[in-house]
Protein backbone atom coordinates (compact mmCIF):
# COMPACT_ATOMS: atom_id res chain seq x y z
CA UNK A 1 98.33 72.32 136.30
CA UNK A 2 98.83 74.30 132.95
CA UNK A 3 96.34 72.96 130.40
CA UNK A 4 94.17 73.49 127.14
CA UNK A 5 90.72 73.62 126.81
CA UNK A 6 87.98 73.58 124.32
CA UNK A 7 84.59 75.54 123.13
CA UNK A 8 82.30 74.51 120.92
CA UNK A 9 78.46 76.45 119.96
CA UNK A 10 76.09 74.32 117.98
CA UNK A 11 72.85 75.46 116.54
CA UNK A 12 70.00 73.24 117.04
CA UNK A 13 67.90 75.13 113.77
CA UNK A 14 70.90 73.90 112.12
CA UNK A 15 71.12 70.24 113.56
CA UNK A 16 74.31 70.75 113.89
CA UNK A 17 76.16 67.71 115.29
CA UNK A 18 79.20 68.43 117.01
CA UNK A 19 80.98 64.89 118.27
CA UNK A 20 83.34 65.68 114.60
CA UNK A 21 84.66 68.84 116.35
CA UNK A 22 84.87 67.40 119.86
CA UNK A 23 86.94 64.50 118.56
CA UNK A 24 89.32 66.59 116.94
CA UNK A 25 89.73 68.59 119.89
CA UNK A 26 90.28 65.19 121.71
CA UNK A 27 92.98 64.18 119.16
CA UNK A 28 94.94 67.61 120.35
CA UNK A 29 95.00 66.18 124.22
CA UNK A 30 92.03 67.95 125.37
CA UNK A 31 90.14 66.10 128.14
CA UNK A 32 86.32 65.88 127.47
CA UNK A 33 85.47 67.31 131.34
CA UNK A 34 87.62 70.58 129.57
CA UNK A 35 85.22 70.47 126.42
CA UNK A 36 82.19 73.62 126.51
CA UNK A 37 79.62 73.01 124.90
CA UNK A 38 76.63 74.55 124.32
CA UNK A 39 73.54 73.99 121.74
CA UNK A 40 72.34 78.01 121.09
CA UNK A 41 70.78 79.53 118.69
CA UNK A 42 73.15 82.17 117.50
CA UNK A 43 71.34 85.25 118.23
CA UNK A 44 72.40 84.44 122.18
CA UNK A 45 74.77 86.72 123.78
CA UNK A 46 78.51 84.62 124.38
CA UNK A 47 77.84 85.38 128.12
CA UNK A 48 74.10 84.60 128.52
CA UNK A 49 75.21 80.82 127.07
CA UNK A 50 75.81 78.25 130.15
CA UNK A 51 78.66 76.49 129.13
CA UNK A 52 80.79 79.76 127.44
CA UNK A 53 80.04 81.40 130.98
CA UNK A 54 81.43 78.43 132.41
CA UNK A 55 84.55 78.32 129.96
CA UNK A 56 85.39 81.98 130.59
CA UNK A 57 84.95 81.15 134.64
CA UNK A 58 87.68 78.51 134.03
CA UNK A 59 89.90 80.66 132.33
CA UNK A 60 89.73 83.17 135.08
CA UNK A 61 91.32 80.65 137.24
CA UNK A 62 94.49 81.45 135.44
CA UNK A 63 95.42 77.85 134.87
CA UNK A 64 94.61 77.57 131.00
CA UNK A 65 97.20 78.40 128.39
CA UNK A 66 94.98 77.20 125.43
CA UNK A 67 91.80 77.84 123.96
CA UNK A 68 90.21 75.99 121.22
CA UNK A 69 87.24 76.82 119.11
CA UNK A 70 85.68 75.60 116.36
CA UNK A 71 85.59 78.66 114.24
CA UNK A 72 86.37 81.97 115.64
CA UNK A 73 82.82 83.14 113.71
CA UNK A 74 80.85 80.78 116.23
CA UNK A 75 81.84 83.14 119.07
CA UNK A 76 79.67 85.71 118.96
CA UNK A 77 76.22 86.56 117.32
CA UNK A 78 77.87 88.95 114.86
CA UNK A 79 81.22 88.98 113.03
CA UNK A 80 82.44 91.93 115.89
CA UNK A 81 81.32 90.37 118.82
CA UNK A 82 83.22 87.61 118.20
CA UNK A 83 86.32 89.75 117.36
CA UNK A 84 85.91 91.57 121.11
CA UNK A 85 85.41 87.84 122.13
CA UNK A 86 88.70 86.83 120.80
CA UNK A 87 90.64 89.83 121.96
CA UNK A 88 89.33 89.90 125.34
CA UNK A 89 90.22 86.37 125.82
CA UNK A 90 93.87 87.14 123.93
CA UNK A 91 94.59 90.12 126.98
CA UNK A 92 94.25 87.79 129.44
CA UNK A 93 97.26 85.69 127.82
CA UNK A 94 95.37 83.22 126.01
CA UNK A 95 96.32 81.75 123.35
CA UNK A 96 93.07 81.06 121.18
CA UNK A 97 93.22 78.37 117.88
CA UNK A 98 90.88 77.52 115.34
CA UNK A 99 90.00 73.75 114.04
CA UNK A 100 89.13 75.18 110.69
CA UNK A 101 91.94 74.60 108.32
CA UNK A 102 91.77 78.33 106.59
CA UNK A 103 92.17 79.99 110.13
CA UNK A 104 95.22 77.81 111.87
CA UNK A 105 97.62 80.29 109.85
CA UNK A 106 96.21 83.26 111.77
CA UNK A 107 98.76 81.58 114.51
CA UNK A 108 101.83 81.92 112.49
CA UNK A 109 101.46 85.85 112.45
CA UNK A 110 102.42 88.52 114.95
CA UNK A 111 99.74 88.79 118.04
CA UNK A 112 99.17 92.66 116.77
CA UNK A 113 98.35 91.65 113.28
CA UNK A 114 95.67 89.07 114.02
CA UNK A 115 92.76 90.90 115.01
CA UNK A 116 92.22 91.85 111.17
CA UNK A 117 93.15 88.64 110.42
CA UNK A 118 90.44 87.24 112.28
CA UNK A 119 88.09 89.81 111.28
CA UNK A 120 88.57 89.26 107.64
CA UNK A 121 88.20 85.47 107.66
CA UNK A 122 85.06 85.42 110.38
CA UNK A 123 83.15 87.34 108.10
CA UNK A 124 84.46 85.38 104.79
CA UNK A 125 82.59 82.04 107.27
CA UNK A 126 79.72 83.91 108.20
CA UNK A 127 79.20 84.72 104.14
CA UNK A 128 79.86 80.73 103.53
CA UNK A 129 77.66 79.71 106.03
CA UNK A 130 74.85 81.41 104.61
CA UNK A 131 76.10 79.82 101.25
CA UNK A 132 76.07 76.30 102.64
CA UNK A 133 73.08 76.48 104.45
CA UNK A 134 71.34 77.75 101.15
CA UNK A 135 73.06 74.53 99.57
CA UNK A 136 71.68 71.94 102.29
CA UNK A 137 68.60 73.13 101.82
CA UNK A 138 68.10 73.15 98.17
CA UNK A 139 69.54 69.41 98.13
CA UNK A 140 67.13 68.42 100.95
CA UNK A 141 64.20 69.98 99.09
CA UNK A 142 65.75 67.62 95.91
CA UNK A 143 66.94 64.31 97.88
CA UNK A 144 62.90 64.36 99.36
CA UNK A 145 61.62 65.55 95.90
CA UNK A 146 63.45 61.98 95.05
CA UNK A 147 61.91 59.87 97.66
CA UNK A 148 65.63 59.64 99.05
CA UNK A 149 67.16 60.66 102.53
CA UNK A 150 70.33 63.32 102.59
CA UNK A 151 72.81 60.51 103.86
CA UNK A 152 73.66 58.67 107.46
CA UNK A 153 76.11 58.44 109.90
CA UNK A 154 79.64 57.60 109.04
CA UNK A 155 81.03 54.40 111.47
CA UNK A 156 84.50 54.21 113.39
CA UNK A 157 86.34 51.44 114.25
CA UNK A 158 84.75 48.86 116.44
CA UNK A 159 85.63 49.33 120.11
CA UNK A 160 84.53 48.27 123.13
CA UNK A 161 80.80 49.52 124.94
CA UNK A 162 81.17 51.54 127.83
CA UNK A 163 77.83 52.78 128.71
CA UNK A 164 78.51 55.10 132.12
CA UNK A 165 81.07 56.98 129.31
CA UNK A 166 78.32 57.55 127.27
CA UNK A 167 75.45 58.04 129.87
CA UNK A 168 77.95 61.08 131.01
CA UNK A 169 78.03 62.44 127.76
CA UNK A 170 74.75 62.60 127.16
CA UNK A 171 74.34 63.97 130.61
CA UNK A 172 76.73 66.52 131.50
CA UNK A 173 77.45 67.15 127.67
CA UNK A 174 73.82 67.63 126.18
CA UNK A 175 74.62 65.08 123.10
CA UNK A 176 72.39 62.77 122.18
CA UNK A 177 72.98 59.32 122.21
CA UNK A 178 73.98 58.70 118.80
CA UNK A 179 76.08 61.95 118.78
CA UNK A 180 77.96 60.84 121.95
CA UNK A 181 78.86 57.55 120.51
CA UNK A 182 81.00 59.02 117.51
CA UNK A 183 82.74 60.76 120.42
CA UNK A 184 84.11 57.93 122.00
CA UNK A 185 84.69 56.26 118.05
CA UNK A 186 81.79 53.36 118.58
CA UNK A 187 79.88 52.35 115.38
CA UNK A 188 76.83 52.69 115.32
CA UNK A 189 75.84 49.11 114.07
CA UNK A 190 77.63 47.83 117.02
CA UNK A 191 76.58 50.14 119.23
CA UNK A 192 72.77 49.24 119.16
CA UNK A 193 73.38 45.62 118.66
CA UNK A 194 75.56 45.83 122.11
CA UNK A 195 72.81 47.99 123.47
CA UNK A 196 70.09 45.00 122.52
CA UNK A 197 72.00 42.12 123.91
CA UNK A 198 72.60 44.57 127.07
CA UNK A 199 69.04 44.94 127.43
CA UNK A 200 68.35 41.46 126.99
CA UNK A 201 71.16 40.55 129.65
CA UNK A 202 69.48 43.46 131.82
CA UNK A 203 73.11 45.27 132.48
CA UNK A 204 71.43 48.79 131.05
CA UNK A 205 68.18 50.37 131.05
């Protein structure tokens, strides 16, 4: 069966957390069992990284007509690998999307002109990045100057607690706990209360 499937590379220097990305690739029909994921630092090779071995294994299988990534930057360690990344993956038919907003057009052009595209706008991210993380850090440095914390998590709708879901994810998907719950849209508040009571009732660990 024809299908899509998703990558995503998180940094843990960064603390990056990725159950935003995952849900959005979720929202597009993509099954969580067809979600890569893999926490690396980004000075490991695409191919030396479990999970992106894994996702390029699947592809071979010549049953995937989708790919979607993050940011095309978050590839590779540098702005070309990624590029060879993305065009190696393109040759074998794939067609290979972006959940950042500024690189969905990329889409809309002809399959030759893209590889510039791409180019061009991975290395305009890799400049941000830098920016950003410069950003986080000076308003850490100030929130803690302050005596205050940098913010919390943000809550979803209330839904029901199914713990195997998130035992898996934690499992097979290296999130942690609290990452795994904004996955499957649980607050967090409700979440640990359920989690207390459960304990209490002795139906988890």
């Amino acid at each position: 069966m024809l299908r899509k499937i998703g990558y995503v590379r998180i940094s843990k220097e960064e603390s990056q957390d990725p159950a935003s990305q995952i849900k959005l690739m979720q929202d597009l029909g993509i099954l969580i069992d067809d979600i890569f994921i893999d926490m690396a630092s980004g000075a490991v090779p695409p191919l030396k990284r479990p999970q992106y071995k894994k996702m390029i294994d699947c592809i071979s299988k010549g049953d995937i007509t989708e790919l979607v990534v993050s940011e095309f930057s978050r590839i590779g360690r540098t702005v070309n690998e990624s590029l060879m990344e993305v065009l190696s993956i393109q040759q074998r038919k794939i067609l290979i999307t972006s959940l950042s907003e500024h690189e969905k057009m990329i889409n809309t052009f002809p399959v030759d002109a893209q590889p510039i595209l791409i180019s061009m706008m991975m290395y305009a991210a890799s400049l941000e990045r830098k920016h950003i993380s410069e950003r986080t850090k000076w308003g850490m440095e100030n929130a803690k100057a302050k005596g205050t914390r940098s913010g919390k998590p943000i809550g979803r709708p209330t839904v029901s607690i199914d713990f195997d879901a998130i035992k898996k994810l934690v499992e097979e998907k290296n999130l942690k706990e609290a990452q795994a719950i904004r996955v499957l849209g649980i607050k967090p508040r409700t979440f640990y209360a359920a989690k207390k009571h459960a304990k209490q009732e002795g139906d988890t660990k």
